[in-house]
PDB file of N, CA and C in Angstrom:
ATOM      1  N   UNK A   1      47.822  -2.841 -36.920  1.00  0.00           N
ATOM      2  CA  UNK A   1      48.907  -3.685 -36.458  1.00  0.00           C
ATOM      3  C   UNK A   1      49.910  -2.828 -35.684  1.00  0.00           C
ATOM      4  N   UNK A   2      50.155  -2.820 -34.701  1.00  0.00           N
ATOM      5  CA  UNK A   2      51.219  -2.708 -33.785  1.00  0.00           C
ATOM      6  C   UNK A   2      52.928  -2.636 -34.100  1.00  0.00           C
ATOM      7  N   UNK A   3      53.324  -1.355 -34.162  1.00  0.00           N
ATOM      8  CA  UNK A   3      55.080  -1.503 -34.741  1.00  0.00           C
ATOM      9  C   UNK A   3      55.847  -2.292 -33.768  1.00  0.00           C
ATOM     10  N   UNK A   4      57.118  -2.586 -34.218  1.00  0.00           N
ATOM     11  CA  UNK A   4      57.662  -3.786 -33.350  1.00  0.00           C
ATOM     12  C   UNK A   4      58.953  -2.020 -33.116  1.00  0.00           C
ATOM     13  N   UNK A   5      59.712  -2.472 -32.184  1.00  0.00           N
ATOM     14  CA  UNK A   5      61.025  -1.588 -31.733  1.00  0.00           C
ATOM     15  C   UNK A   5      61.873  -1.947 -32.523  1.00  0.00           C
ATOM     16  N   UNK A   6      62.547  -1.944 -33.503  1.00  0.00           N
ATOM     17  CA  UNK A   6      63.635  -2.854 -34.181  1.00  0.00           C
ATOM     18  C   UNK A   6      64.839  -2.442 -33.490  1.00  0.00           C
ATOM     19  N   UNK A   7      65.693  -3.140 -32.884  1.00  0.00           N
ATOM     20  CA  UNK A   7      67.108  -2.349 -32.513  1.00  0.00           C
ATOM     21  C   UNK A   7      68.197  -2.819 -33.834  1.00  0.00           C
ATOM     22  N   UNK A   8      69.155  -1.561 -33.748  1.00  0.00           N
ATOM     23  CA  UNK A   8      70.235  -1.799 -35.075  1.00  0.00           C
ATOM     24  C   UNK A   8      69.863  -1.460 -36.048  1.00  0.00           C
ATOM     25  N   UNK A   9      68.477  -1.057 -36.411  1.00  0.00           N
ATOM     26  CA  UNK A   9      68.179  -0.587 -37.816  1.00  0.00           C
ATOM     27  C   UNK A   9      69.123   0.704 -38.283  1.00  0.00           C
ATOM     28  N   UNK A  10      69.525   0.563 -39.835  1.00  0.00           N
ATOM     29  CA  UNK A  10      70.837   1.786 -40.446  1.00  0.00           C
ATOM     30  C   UNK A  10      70.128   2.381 -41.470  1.00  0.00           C
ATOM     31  N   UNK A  11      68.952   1.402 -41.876  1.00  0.00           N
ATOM     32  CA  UNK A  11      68.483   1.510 -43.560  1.00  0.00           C
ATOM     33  C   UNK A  11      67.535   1.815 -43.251  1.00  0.00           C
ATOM     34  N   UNK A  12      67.178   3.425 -44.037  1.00  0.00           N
ATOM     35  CA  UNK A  12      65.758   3.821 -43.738  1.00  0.00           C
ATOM     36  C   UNK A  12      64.487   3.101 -44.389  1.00  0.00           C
ATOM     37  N   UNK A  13      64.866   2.852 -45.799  1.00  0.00           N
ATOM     38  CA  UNK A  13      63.925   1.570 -46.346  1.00  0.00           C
ATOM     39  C   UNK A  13      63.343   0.613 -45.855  1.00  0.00           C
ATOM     40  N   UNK A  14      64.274  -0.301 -45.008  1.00  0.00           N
ATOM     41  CA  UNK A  14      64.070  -1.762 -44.490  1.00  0.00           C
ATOM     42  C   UNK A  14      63.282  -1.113 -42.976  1.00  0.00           C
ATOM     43  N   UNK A  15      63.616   0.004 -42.532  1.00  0.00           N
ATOM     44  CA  UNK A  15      63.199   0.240 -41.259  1.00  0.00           C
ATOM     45  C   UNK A  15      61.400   0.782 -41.581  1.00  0.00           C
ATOM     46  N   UNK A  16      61.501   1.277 -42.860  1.00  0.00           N
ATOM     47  CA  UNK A  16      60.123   1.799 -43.236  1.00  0.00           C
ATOM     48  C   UNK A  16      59.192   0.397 -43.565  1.00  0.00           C
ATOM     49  N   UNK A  17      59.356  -0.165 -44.537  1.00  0.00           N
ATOM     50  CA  UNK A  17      59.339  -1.952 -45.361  1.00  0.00           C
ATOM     51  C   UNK A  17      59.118  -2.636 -44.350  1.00  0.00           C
ATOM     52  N   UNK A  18      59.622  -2.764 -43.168  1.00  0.00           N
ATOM     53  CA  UNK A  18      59.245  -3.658 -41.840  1.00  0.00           C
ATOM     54  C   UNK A  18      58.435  -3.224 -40.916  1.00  0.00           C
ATOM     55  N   UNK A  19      58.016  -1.990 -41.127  1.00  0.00           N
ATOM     56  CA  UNK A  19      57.027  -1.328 -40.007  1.00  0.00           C
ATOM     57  C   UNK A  19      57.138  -1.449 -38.625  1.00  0.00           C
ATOM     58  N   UNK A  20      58.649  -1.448 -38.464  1.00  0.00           N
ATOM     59  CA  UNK A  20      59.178  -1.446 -37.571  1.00  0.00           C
ATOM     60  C   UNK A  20      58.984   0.383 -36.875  1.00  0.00           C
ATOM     61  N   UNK A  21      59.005   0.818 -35.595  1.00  0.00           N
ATOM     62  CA  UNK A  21      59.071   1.802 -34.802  1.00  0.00           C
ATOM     63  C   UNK A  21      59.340   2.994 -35.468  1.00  0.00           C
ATOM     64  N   UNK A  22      59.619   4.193 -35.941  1.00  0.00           N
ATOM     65  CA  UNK A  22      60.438   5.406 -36.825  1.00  0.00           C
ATOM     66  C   UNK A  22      59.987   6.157 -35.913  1.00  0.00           C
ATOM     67  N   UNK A  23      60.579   6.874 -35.092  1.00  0.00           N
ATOM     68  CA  UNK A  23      60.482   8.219 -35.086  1.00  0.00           C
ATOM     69  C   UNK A  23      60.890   9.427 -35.963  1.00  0.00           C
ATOM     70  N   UNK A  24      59.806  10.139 -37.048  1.00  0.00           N
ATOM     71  CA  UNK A  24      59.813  10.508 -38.167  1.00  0.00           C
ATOM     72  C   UNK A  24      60.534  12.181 -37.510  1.00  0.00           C
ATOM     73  N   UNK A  25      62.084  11.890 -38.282  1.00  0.00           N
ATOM     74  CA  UNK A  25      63.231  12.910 -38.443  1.00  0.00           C
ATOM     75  C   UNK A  25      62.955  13.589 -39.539  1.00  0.00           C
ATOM     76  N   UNK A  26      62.481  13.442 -40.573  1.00  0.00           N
ATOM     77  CA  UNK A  26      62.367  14.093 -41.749  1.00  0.00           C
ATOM     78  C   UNK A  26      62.616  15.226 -42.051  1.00  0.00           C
ATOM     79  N   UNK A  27      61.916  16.205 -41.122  1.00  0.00           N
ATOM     80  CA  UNK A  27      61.966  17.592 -40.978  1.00  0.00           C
ATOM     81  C   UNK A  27      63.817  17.885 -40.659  1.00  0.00           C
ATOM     82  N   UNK A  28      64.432  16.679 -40.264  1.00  0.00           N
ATOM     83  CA  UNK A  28      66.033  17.306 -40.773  1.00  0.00           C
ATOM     84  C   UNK A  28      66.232  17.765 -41.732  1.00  0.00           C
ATOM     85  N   UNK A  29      65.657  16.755 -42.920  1.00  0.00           N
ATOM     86  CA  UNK A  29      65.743  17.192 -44.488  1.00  0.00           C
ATOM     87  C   UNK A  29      65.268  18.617 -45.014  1.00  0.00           C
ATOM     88  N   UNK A  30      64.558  19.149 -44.687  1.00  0.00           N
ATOM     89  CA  UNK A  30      63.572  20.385 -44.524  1.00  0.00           C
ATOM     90  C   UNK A  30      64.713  21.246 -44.314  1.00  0.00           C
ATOM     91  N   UNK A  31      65.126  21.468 -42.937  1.00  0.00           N
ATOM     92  CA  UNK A  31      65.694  22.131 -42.181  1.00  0.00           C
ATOM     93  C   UNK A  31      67.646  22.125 -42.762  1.00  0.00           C
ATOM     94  N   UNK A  32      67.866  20.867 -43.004  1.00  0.00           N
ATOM     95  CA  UNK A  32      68.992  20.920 -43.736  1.00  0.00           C
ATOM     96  C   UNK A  32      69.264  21.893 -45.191  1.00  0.00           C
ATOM     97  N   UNK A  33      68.577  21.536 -45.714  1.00  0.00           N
ATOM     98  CA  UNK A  33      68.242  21.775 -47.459  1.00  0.00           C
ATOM     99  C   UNK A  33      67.956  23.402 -47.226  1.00  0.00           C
ATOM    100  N   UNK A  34      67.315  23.887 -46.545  1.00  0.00           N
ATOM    101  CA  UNK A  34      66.494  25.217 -46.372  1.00  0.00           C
ATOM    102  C   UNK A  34      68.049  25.967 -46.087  1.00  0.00           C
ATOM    103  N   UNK A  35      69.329  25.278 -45.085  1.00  0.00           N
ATOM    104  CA  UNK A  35      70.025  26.390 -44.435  1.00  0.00           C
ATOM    105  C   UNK A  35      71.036  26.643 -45.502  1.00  0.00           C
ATOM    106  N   UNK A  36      71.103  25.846 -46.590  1.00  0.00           N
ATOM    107  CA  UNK A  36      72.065  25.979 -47.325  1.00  0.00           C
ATOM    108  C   UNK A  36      73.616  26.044 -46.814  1.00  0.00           C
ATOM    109  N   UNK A  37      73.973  24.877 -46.003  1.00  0.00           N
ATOM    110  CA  UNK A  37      75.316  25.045 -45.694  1.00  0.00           C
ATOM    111  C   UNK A  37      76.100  24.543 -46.759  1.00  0.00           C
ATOM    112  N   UNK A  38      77.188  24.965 -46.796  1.00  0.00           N
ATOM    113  CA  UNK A  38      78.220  24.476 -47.944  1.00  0.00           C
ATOM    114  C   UNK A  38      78.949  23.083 -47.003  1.00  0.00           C
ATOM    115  N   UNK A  39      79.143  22.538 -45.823  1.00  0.00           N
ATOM    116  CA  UNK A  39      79.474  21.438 -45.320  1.00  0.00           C
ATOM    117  C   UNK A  39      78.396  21.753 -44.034  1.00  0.00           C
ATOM    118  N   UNK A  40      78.542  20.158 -43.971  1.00  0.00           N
ATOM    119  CA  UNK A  40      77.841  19.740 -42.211  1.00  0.00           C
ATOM    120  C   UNK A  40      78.024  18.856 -41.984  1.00  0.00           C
ATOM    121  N   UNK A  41      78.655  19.363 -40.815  1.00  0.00           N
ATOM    122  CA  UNK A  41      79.405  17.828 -40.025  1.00  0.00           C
ATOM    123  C   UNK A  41      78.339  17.633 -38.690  1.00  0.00           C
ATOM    124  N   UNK A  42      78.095  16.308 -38.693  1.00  0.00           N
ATOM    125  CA  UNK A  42      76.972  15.625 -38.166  1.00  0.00           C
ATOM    126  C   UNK A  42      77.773  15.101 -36.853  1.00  0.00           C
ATOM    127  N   UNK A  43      77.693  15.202 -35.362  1.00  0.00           N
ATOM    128  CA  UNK A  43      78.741  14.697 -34.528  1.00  0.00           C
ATOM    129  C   UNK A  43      77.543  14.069 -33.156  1.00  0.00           C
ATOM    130  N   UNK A  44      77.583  13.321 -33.030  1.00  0.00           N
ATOM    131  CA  UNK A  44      76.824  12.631 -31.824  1.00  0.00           C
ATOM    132  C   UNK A  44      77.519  11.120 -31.551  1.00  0.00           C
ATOM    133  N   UNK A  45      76.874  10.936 -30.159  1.00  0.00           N
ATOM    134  CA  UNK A  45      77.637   9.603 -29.698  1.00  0.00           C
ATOM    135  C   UNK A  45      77.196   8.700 -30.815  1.00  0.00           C
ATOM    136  N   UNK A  46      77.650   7.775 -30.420  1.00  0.00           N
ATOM    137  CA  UNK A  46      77.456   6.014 -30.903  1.00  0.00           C
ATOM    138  C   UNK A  46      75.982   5.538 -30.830  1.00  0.00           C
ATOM    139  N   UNK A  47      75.544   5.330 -31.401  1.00  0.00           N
ATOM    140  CA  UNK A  47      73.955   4.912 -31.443  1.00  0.00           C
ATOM    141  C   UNK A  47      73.117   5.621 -31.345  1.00  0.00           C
ATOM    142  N   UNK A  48      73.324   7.126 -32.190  1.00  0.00           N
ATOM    143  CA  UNK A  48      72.325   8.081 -31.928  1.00  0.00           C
ATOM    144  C   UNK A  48      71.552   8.426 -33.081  1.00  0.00           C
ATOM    145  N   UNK A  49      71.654   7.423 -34.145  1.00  0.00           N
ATOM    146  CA  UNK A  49      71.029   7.211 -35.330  1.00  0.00           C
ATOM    147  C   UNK A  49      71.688   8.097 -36.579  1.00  0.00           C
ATOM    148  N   UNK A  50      72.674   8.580 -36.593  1.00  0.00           N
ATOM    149  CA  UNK A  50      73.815   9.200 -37.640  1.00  0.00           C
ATOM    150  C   UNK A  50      73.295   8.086 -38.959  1.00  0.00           C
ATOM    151  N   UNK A  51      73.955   7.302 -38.931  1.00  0.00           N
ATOM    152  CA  UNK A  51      73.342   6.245 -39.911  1.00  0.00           C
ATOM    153  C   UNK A  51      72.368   6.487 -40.893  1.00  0.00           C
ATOM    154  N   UNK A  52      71.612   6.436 -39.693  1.00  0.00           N
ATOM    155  CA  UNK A  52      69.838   5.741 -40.355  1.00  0.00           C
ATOM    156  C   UNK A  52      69.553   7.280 -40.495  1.00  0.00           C
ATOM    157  N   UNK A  53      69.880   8.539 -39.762  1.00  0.00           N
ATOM    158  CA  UNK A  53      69.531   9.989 -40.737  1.00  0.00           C
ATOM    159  C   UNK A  53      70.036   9.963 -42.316  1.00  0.00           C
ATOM    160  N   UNK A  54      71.429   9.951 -42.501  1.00  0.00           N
ATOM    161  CA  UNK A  54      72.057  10.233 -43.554  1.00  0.00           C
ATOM    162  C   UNK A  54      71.387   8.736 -44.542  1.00  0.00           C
ATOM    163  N   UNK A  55      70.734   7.548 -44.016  1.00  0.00           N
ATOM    164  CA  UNK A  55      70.181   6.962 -45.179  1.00  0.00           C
ATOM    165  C   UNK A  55      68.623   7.356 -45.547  1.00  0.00           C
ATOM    166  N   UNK A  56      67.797   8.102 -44.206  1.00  0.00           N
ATOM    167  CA  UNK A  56      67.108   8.613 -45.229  1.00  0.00           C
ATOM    168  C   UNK A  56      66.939   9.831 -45.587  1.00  0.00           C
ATOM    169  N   UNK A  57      68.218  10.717 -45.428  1.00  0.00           N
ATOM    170  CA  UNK A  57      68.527  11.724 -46.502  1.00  0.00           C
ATOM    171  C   UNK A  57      69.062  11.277 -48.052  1.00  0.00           C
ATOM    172  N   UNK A  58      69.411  10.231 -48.137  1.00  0.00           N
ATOM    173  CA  UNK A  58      69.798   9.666 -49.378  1.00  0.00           C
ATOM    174  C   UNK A  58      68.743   8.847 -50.253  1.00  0.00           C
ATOM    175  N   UNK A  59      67.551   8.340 -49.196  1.00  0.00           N
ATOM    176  CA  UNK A  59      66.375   7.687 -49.813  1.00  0.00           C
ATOM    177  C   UNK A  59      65.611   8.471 -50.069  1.00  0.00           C
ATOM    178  N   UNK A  60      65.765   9.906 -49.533  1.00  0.00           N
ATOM    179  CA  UNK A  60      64.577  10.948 -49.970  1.00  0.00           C
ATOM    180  C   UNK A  60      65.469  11.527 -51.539  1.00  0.00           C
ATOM    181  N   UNK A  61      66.597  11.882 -51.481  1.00  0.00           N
ATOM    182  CA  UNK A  61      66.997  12.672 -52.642  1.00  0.00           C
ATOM    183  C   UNK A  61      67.485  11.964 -53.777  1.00  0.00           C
ATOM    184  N   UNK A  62      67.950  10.902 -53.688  1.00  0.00           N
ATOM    185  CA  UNK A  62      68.530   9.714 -54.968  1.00  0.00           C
ATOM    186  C   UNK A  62      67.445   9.371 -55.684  1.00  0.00           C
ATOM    187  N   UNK A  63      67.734   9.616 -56.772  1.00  0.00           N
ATOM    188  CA  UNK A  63      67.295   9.262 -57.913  1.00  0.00           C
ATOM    189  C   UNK A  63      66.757   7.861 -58.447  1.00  0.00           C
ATOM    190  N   UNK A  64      67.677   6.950 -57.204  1.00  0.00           N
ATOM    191  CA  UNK A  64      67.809   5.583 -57.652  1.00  0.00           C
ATOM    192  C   UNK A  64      65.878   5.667 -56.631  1.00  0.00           C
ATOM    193  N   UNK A  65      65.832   6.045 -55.568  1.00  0.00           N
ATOM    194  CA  UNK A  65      64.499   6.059 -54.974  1.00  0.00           C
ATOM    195  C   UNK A  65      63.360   6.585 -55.726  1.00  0.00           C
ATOM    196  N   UNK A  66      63.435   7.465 -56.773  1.00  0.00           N
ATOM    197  CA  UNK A  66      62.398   8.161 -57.440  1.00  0.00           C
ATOM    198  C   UNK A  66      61.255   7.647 -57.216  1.00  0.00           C
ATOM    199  N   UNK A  67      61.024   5.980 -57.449  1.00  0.00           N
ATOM    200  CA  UNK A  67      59.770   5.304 -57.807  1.00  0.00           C
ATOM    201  C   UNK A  67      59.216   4.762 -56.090  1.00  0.00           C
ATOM    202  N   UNK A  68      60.115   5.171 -55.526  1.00  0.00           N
ATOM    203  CA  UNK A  68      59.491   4.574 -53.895  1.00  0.00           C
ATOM    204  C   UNK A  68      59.531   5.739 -52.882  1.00  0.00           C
ATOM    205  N   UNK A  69      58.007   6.574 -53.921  1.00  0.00           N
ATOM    206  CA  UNK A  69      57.685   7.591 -52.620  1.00  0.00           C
ATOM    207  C   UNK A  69      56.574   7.726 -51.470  1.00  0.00           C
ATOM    208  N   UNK A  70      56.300   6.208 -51.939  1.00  0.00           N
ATOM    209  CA  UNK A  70      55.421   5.420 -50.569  1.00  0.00           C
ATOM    210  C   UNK A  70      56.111   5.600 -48.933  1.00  0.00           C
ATOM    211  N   UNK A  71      57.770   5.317 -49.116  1.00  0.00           N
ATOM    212  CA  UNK A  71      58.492   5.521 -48.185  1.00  0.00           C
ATOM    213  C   UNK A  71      58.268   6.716 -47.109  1.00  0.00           C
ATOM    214  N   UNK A  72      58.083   7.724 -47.938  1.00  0.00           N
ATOM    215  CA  UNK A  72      57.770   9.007 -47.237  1.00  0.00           C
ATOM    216  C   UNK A  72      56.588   9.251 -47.139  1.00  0.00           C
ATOM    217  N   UNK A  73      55.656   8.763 -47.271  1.00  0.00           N
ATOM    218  CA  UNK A  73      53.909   8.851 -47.178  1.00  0.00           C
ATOM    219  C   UNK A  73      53.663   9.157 -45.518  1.00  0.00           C
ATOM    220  N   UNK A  74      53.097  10.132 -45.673  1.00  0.00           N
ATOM    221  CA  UNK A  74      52.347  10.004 -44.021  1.00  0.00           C
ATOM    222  C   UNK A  74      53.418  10.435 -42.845  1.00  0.00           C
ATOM    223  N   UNK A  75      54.864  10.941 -43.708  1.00  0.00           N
ATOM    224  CA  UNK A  75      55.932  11.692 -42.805  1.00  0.00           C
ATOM    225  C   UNK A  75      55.551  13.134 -43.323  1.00  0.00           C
ATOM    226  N   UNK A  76      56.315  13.901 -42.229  1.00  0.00           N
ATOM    227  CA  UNK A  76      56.338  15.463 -42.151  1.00  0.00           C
ATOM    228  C   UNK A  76      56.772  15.807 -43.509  1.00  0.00           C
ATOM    229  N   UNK A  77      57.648  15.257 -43.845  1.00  0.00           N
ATOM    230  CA  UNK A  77      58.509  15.868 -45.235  1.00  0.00           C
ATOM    231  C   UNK A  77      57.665  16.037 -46.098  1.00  0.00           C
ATOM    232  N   UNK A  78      56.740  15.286 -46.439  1.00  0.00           N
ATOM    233  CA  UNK A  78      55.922  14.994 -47.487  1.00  0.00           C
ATOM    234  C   UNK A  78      54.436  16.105 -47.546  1.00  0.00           C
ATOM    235  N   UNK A  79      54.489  16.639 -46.338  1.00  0.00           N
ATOM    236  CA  UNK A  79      52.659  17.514 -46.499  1.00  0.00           C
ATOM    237  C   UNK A  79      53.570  18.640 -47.163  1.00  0.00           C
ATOM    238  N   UNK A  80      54.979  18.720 -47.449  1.00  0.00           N
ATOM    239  CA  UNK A  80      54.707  19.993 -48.355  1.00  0.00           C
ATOM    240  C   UNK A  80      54.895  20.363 -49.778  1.00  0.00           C
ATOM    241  N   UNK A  81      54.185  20.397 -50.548  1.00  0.00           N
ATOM    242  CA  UNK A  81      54.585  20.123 -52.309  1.00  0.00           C
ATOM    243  C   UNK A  81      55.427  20.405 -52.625  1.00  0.00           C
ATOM    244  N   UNK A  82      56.366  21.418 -52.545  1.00  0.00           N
ATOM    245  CA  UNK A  82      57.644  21.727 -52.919  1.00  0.00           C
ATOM    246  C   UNK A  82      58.503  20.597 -52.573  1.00  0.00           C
ATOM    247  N   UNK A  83      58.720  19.985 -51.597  1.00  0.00           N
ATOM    248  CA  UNK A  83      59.361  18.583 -50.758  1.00  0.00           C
ATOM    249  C   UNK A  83      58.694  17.515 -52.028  1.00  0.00           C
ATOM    250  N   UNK A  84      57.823  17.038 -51.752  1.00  0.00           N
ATOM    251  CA  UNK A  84      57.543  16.073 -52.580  1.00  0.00           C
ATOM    252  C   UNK A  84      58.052  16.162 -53.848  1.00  0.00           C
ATOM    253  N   UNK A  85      57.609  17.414 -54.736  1.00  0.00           N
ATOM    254  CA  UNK A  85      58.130  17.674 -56.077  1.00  0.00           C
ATOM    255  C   UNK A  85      59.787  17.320 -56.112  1.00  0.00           C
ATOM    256  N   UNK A  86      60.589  17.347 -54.785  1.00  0.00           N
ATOM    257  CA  UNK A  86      62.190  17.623 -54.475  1.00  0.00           C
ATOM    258  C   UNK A  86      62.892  15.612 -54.613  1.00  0.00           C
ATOM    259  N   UNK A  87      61.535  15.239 -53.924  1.00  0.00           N
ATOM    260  CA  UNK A  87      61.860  13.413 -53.325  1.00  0.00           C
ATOM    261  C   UNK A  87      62.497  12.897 -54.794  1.00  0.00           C
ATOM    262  N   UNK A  88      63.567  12.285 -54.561  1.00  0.00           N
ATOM    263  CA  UNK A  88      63.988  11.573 -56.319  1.00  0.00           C
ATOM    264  C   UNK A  88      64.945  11.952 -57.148  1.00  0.00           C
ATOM    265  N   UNK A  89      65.259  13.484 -56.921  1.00  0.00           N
ATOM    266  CA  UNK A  89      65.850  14.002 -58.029  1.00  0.00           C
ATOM    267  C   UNK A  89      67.478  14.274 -58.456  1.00  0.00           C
ATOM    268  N   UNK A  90      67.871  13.503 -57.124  1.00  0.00           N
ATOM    269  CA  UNK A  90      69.665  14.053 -57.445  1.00  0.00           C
ATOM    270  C   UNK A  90      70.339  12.663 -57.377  1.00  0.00           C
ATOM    271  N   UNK A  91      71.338  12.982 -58.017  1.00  0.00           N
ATOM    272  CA  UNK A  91      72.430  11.666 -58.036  1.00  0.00           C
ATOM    273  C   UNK A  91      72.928  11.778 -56.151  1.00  0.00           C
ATOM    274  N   UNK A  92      72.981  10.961 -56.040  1.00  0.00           N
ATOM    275  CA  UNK A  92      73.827  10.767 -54.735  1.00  0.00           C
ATOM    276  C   UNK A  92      74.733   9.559 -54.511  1.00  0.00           C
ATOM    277  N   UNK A  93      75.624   9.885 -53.646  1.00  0.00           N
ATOM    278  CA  UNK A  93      76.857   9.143 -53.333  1.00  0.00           C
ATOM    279  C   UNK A  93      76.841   8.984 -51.788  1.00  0.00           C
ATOM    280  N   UNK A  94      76.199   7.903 -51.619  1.00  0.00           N
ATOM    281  CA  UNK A  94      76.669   7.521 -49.819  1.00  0.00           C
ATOM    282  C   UNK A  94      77.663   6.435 -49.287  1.00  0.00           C
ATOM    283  N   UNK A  95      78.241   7.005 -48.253  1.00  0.00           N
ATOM    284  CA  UNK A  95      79.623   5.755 -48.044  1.00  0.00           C
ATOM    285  C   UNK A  95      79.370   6.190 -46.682  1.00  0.00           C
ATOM    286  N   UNK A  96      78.894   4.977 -46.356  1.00  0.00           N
ATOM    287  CA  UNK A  96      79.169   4.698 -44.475  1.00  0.00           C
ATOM    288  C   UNK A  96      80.280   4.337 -43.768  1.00  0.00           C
ATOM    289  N   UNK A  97      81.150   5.031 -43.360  1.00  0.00           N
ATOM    290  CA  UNK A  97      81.945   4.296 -42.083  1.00  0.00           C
ATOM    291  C   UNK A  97      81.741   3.372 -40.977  1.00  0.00           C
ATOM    292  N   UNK A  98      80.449   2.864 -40.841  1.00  0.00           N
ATOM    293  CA  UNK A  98      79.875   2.265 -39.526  1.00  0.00           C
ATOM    294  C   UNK A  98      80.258   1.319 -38.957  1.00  0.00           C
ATOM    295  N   UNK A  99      80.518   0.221 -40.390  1.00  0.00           N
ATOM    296  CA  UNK A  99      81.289  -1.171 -40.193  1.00  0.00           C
ATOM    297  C   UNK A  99      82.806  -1.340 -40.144  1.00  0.00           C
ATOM    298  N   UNK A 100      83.557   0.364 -40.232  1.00  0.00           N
ATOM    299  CA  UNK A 100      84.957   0.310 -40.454  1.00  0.00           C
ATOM    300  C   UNK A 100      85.016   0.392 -38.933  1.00  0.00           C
ATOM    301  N   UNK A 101      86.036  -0.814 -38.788  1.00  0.00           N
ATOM    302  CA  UNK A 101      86.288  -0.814 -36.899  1.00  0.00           C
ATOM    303  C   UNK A 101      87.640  -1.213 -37.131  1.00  0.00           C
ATOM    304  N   UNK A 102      88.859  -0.655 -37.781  1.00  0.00           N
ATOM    305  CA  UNK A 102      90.187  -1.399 -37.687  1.00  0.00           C
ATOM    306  C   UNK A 102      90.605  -0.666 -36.598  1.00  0.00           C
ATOM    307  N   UNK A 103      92.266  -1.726 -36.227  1.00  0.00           N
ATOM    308  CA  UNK A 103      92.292  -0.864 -34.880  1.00  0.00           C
ATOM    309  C   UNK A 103      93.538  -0.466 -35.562  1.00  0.00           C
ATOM    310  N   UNK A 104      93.971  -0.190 -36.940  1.00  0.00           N
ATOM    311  CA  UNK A 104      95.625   0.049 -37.757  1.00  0.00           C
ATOM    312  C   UNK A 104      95.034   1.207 -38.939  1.00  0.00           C
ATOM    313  N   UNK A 105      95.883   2.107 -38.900  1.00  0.00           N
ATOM    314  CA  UNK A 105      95.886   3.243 -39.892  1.00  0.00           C
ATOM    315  C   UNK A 105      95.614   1.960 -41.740  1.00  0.00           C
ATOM    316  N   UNK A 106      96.715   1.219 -41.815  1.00  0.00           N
ATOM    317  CA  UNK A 106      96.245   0.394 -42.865  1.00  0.00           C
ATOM    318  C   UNK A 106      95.303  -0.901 -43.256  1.00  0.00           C
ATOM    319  N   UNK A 107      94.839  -1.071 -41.940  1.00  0.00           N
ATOM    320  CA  UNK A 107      93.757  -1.912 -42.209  1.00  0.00           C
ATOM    321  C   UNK A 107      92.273  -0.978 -42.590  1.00  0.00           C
ATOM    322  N   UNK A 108      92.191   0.079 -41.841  1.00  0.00           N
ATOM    323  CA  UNK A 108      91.007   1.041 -41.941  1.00  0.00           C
ATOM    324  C   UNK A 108      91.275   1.539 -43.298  1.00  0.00           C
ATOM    325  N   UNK A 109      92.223   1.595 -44.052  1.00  0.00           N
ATOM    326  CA  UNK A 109      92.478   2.348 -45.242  1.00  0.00           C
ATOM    327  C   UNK A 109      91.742   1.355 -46.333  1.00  0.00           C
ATOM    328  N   UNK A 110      92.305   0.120 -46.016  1.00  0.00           N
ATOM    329  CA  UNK A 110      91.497  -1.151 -46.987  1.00  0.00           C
ATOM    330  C   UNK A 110      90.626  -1.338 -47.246  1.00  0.00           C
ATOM    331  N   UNK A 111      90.000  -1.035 -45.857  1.00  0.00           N
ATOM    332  CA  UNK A 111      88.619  -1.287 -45.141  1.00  0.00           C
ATOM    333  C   UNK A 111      87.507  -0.314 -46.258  1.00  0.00           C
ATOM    334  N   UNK A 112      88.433   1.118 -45.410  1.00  0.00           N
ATOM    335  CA  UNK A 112      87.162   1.962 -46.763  1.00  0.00           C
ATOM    336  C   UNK A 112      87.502   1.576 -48.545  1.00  0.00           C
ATOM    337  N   UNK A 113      88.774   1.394 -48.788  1.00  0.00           N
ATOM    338  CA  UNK A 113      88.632   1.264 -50.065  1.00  0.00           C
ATOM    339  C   UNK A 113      88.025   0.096 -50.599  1.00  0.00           C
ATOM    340  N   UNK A 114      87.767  -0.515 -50.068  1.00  0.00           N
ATOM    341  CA  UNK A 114      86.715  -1.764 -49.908  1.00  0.00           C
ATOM    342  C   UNK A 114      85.158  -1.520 -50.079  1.00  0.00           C
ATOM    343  N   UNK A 115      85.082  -0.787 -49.446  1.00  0.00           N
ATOM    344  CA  UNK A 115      83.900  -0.064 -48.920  1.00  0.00           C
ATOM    345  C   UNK A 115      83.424   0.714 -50.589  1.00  0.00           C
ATOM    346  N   UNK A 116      84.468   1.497 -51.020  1.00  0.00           N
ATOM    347  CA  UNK A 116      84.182   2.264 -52.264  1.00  0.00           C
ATOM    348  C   UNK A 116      83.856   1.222 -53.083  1.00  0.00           C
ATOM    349  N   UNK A 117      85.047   0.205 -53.137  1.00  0.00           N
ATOM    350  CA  UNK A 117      84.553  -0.866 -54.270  1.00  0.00           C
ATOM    351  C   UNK A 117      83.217  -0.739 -54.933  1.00  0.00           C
ATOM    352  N   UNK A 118      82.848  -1.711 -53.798  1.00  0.00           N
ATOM    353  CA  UNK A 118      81.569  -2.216 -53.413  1.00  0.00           C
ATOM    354  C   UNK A 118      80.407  -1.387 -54.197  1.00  0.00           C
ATOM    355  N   UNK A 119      80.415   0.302 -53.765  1.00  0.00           N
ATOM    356  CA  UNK A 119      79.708   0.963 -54.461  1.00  0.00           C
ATOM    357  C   UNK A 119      79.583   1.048 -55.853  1.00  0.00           C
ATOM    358  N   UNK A 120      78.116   0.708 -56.412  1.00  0.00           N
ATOM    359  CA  UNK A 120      77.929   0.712 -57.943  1.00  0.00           C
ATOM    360  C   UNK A 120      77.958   1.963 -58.222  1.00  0.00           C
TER     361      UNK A 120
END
């Protein structure tokens, strides 16, 4: 079957789950994890997939994913056992800014604390 292009995809799951298009980034994860930075700030235009990296850096390492390592089947990340043994194992905390668009110092403030809510 033939992948479709999905435009707007954020969620690496739903983008994997729909067999929609991926160009498989994975090897960020690799390459991230390996340099051991103590911060990294991620900076590219608007629609350059920031998003949809940092969700599936969070679908590869969360814990809450452990049981869905189908996701990564048949990506780069995965031919190497140490990686695989890695997929699942940490608590993680992700908070997207993507949908925060206020154009006021206190509406954007709401906005994210809104945003935290939300998070279980």
């Amino acid at each position: 079957m033939a992948k479709t292009v999905g435009i707007g995809f954020q969620n690496f799951e739903e983008i994997i789950k729909e067999q929609a298009f991926y160009i498989d980034k994975t090897l960020f994860i690799k390459r991230w994890w390996e340099s051991k930075d103590r911060v990294t700030l991620i900076t590219r235009p608007r629609r350059f997939g920031k998003t949809l990296t940092l969700s599936m850096t969070e679908a590869f390492f969360s814990y809450e994913y452990r049981e869905k390592k189908d996701l990564f089947e048949g990506l780069h990340i995965y031919e190497d056992n140490q990686y695989r043994r890695l997929q699942g194992t940490y608590p993680v905390l992700f908070l997207s800014f993507a949908e925060v668009k206020e154009t006021t110092f206190l509406e954007t403030k709401k906005k994210i604390c809104q945003n935290i809510m939300i998070k279980k």
